[in-house]
N, C-alpha and C. Protein backbone atom coordinates (compact mmCIF):
# COMPACT_ATOMS: atom_id res chain seq x y z
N UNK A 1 38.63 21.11 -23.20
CA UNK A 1 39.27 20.90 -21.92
C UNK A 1 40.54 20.08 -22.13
N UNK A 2 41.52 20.21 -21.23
CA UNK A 2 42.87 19.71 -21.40
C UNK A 2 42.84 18.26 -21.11
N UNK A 3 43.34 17.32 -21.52
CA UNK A 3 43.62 16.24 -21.12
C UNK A 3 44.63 15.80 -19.56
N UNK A 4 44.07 15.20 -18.97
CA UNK A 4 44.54 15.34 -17.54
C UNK A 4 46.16 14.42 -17.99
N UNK A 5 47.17 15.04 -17.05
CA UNK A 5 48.35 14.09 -17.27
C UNK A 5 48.32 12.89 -16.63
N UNK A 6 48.73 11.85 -16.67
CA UNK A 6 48.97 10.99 -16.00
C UNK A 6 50.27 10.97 -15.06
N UNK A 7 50.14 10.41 -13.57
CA UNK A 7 50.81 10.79 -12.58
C UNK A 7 51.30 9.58 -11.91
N UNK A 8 52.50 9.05 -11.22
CA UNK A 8 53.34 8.45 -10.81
C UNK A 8 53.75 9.03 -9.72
N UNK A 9 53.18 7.92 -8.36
CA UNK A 9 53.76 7.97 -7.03
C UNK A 9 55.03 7.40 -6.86
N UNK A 10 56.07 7.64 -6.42
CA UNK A 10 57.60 7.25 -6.18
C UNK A 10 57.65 7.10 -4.80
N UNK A 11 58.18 5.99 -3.61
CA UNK A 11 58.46 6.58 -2.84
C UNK A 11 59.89 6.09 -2.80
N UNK A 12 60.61 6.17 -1.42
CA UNK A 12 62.18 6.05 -1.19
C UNK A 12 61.88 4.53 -0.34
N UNK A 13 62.11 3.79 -0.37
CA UNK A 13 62.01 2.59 0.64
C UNK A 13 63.12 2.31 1.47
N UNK A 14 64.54 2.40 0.60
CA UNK A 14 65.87 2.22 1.08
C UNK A 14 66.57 3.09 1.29
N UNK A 15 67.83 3.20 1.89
CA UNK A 15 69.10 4.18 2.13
C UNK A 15 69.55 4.22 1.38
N UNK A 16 70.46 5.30 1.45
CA UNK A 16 71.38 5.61 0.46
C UNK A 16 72.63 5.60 0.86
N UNK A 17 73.09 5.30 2.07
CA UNK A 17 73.86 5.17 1.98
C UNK A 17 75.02 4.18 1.68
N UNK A 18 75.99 4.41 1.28
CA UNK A 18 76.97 3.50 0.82
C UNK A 18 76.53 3.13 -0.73
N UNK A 19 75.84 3.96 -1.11
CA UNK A 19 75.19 3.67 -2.63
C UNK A 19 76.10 4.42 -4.06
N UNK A 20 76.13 4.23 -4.79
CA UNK A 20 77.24 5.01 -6.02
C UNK A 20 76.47 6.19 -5.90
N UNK A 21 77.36 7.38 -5.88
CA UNK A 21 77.02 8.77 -6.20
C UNK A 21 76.03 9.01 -7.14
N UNK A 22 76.22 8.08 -8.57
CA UNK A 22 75.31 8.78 -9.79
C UNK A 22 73.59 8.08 -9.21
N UNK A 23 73.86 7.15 -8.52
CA UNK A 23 72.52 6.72 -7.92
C UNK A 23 71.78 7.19 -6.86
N UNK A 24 72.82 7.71 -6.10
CA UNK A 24 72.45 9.25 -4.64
C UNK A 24 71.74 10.57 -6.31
N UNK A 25 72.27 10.76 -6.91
CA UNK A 25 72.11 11.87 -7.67
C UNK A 25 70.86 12.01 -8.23
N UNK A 26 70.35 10.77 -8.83
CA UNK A 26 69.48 10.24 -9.40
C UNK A 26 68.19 10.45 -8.85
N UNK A 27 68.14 9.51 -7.49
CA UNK A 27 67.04 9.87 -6.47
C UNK A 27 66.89 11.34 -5.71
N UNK A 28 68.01 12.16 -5.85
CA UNK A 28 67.77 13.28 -5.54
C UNK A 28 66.97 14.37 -6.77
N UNK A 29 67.52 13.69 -7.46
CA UNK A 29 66.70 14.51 -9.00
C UNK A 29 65.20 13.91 -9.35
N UNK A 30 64.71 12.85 -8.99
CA UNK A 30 63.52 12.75 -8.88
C UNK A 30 62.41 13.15 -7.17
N UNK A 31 63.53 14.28 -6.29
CA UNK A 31 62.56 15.08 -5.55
C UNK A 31 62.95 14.29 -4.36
N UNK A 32 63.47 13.08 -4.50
CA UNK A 32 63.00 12.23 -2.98
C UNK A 32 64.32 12.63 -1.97
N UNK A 33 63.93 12.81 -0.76
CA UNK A 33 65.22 13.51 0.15
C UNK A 33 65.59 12.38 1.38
N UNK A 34 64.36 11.98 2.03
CA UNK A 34 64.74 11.02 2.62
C UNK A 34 63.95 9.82 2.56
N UNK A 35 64.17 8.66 3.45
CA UNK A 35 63.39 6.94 3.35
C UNK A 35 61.84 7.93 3.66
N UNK A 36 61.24 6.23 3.20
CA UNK A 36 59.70 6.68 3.31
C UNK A 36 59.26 8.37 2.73
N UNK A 37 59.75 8.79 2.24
CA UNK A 37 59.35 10.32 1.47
C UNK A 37 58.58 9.55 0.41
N UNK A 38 57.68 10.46 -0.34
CA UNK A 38 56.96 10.27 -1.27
C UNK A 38 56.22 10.96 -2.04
N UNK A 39 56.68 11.18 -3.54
CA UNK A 39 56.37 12.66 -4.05
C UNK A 39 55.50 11.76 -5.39
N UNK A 40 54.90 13.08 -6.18
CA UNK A 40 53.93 12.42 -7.65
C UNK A 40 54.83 12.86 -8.52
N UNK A 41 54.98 12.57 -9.26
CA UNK A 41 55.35 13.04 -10.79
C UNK A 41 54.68 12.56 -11.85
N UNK A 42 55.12 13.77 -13.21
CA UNK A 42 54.06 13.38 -14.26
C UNK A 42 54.73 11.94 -14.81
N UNK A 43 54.30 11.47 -15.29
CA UNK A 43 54.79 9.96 -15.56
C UNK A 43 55.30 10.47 -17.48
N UNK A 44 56.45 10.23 -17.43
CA UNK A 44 57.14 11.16 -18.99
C UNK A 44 58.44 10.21 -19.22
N UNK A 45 58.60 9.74 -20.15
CA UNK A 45 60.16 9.00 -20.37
C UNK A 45 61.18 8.97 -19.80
N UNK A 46 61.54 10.43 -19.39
CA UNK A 46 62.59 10.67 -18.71
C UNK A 46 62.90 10.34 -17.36
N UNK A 47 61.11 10.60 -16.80
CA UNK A 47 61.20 9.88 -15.53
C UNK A 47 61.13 8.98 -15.38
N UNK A 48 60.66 7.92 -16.04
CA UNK A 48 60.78 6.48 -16.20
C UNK A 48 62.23 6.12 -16.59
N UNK A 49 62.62 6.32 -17.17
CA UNK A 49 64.01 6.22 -17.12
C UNK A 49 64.82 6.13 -15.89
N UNK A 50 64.94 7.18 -15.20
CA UNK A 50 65.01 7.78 -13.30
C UNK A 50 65.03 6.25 -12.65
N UNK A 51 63.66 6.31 -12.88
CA UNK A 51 63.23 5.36 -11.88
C UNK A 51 63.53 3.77 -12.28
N UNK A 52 63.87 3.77 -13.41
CA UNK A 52 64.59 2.27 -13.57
C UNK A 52 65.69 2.21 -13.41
N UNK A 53 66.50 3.50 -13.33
CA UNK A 53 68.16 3.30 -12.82
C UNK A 53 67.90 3.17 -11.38
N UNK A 54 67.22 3.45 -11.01
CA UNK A 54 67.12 3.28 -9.17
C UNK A 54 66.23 2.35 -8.78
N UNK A 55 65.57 1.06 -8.97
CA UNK A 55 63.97 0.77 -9.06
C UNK A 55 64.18 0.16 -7.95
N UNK A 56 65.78 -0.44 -7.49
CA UNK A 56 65.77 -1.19 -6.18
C UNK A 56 65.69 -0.71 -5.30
N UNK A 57 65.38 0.89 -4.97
CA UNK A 57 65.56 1.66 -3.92
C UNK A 57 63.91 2.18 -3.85
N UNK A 58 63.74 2.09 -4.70
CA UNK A 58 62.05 2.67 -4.78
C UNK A 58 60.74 1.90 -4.81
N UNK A 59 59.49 2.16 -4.01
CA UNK A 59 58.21 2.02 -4.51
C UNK A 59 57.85 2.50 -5.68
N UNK A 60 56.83 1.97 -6.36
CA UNK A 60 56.06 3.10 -7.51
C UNK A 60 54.63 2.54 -7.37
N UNK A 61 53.54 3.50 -7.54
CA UNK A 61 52.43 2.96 -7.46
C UNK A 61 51.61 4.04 -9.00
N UNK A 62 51.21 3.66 -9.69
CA UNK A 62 50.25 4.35 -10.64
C UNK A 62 49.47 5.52 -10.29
């Protein structure tokens, strides 16, 4: 049997607006569209990465 992935809740807490573009870009590439939205992802480097260029705008829960 496969090993289950491990998964990472994100949500949006803050606006975006008036925020630098590559940081609008960022949170749009990890799925989130508007405040309070809240999507899973597999928890992988890259997304961790994501989410530390943006961490002031975001929840994360395990």
């Amino acid at each position: 049997m496969a090993k289950a992935k491990k998964v990472v809740k994100v949500t949006l807490v803050r606006g975006l607006s008036g925020r630098r573009k590559d940081h609008r870009e960022t949170v749009r590439g990890l799925g989130l569209k508007w405040t309070n939205h809240t999507v899973e992802l597999e928890d992988t480097p890259s997304v961790r990465g994501m989410i530390n260029k943006v961490n002031y705008l975001l929840k994360v829960a395990d």
